[in-house]
C-alpha atoms as a PDB file:
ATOM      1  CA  UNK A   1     106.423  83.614  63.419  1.00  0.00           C
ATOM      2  CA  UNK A   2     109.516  82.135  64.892  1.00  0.00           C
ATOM      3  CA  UNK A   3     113.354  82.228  63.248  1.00  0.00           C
ATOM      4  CA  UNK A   4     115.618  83.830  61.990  1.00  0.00           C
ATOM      5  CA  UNK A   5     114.990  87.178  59.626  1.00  0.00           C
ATOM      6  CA  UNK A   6     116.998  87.497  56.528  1.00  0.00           C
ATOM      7  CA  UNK A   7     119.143  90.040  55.355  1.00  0.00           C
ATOM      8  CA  UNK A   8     117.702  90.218  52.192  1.00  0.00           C
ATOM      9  CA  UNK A   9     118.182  89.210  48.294  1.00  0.00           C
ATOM     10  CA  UNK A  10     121.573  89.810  48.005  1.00  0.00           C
ATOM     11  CA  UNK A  11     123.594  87.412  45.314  1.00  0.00           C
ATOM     12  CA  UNK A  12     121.372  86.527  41.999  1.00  0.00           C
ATOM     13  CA  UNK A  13     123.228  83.855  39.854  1.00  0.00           C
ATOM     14  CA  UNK A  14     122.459  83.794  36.051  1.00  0.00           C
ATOM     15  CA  UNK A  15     122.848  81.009  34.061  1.00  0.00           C
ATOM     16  CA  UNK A  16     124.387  82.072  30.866  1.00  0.00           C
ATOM     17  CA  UNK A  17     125.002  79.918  26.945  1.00  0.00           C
ATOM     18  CA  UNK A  18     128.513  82.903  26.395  1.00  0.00           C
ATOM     19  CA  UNK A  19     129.801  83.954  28.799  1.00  0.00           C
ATOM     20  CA  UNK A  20     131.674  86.518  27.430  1.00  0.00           C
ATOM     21  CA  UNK A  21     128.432  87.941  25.454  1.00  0.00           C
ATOM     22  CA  UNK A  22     126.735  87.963  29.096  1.00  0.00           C
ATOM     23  CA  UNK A  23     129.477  89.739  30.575  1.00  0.00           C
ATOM     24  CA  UNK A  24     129.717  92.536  27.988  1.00  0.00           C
ATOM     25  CA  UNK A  25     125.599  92.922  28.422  1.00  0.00           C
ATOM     26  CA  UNK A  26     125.902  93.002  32.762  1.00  0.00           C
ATOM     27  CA  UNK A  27     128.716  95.416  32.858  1.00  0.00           C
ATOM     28  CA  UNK A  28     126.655  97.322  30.293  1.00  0.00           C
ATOM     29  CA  UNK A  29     123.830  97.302  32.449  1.00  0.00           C
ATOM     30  CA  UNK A  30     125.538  97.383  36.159  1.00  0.00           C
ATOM     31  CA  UNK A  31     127.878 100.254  34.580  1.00  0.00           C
ATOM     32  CA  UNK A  32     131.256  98.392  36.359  1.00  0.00           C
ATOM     33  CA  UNK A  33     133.669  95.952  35.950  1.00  0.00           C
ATOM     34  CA  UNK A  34     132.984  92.448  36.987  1.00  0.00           C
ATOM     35  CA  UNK A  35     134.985  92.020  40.390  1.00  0.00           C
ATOM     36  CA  UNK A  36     135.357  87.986  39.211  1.00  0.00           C
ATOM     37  CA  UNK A  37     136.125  87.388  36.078  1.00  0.00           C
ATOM     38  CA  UNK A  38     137.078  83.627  35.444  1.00  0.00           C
ATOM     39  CA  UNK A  39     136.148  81.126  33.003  1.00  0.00           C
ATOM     40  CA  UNK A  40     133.902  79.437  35.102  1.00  0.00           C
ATOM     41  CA  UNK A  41     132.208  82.483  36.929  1.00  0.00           C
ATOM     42  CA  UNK A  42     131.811  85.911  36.395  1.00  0.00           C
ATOM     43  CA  UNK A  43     130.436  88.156  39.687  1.00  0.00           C
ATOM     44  CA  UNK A  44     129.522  91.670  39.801  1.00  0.00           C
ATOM     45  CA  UNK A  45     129.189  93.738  43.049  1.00  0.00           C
ATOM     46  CA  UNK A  46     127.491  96.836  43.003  1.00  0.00           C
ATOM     47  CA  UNK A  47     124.889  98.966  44.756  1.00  0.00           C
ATOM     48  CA  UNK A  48     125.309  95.989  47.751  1.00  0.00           C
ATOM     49  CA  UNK A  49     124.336  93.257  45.045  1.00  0.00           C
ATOM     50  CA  UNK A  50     126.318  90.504  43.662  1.00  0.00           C
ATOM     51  CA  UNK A  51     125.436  89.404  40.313  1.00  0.00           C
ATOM     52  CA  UNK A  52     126.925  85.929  39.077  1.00  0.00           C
ATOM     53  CA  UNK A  53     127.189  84.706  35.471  1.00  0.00           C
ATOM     54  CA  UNK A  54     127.520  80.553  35.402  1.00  0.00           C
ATOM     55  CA  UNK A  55     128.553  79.005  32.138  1.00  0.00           C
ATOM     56  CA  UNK A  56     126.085  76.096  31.515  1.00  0.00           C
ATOM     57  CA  UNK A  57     124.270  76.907  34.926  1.00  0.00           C
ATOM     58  CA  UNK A  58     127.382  75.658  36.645  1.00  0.00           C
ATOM     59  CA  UNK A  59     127.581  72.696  38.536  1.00  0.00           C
ATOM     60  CA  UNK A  60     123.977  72.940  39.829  1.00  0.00           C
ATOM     61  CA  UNK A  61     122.743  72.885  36.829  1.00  0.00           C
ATOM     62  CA  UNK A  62     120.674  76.164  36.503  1.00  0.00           C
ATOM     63  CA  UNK A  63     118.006  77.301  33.880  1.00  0.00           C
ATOM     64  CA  UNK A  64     116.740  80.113  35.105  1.00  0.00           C
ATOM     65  CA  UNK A  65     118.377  82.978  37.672  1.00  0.00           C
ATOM     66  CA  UNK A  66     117.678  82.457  41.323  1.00  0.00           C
ATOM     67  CA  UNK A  67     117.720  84.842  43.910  1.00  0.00           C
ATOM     68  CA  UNK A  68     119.907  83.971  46.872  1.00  0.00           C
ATOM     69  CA  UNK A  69     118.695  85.256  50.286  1.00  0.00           C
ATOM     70  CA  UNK A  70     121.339  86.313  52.719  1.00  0.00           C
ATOM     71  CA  UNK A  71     120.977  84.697  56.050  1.00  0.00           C
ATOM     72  CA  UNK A  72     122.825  84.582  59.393  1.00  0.00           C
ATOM     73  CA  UNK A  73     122.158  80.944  60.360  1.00  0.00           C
ATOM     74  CA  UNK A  74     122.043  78.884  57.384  1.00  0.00           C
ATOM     75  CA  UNK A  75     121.220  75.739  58.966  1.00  0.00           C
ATOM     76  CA  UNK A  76     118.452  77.108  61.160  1.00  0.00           C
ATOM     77  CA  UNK A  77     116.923  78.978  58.244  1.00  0.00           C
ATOM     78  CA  UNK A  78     117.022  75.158  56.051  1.00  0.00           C
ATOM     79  CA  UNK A  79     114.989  73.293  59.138  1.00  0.00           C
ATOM     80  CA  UNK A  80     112.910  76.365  59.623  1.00  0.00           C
ATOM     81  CA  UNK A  81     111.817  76.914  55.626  1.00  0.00           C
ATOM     82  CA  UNK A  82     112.134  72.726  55.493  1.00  0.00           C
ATOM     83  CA  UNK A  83     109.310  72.509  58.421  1.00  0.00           C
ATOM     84  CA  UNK A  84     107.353  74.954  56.289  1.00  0.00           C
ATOM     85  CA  UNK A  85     106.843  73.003  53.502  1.00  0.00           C
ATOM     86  CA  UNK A  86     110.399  73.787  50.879  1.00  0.00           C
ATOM     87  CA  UNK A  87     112.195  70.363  50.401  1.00  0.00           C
ATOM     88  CA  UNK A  88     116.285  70.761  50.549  1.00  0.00           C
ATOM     89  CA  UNK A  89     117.951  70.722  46.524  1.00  0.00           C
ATOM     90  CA  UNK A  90     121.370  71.098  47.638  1.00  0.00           C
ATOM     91  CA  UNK A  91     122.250  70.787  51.513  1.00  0.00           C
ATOM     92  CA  UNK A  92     124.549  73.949  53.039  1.00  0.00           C
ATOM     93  CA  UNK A  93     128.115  73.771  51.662  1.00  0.00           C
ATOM     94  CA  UNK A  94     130.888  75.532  52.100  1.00  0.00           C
ATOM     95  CA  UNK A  95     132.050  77.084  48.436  1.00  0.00           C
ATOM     96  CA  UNK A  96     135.067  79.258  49.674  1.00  0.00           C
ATOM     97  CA  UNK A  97     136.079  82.364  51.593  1.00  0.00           C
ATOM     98  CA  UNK A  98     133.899  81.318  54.742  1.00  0.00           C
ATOM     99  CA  UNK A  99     130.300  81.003  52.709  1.00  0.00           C
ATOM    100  CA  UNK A 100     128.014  78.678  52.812  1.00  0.00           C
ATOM    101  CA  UNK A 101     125.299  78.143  50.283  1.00  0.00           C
ATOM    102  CA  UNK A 102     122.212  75.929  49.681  1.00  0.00           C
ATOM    103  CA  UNK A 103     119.288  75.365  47.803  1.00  0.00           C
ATOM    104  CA  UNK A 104     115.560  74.510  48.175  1.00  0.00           C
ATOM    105  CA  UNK A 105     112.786  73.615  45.965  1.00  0.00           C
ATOM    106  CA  UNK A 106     109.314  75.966  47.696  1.00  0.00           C
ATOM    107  CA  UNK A 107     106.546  73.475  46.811  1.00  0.00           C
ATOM    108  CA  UNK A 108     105.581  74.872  43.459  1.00  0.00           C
ATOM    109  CA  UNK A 109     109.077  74.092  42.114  1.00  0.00           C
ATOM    110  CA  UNK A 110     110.843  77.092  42.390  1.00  0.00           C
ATOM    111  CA  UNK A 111     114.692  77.430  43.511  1.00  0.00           C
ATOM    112  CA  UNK A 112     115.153  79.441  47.004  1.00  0.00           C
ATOM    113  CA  UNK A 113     118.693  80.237  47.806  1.00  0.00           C
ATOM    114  CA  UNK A 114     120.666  80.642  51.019  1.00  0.00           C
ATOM    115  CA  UNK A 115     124.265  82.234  51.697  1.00  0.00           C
ATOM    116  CA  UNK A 116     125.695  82.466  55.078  1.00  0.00           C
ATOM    117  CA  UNK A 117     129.210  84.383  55.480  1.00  0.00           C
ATOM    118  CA  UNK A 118     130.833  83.429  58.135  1.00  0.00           C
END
């Protein structure tokens, strides 16, 4: 197998209905303080996770969580898991602070997720 490796399932976004019910329940259950705490997203970090809460699922729309796998070469990770069979959702984007993010679709339907920091 050729590529790049990953550095693992890092970020996990949630999509939430309150978001203020959801972030009482995660800092029960992380046992800290969300780190972002606005009214469109709520992150935790802890034990080298980040765990996002989006309102609605956020602009992409989410229904269920998905896991976001942390990469060093976002674009040659999307050709590489592309050629394998995963069709792009969302192409990489930059969302801030030197990340990039995208989303693919593996080919039973479920959401894969990149990040790159830069």
């Amino acid at each position: 197998m050729t590529g790049s490796t990953t550095q693992g399932i890092r970020t996990v976004l949630h999509p939430v209905s309150d978001l203020a019910q959801a972030k009482a329940v995660y800092a029960a259950l992380l046992g800290v303080a969300p780190q972002t705490d606005g009214p469109h997203y709520v992150g935790f970090d802890t034990a080298g996770q980040h765990i996002g809460l989006l309102p609605g699922g956020g602009p992409q729309g989410l229904t269920s969580p998905v896991s976001y796998w942390h990469v060093p070469d976002i674009e040659a990770k999307v050709a590489e898991v592309t050629a394998a069979g995963a069709t792009v959702k969302e192409p990489a984007r930059d969302v801030g602070g030197g990340r990039l993010v995208a989303t693919l679709i593996d080919p039973d339907g479920n959401l894969i997720g990149l990040v790159q920091d830069r």
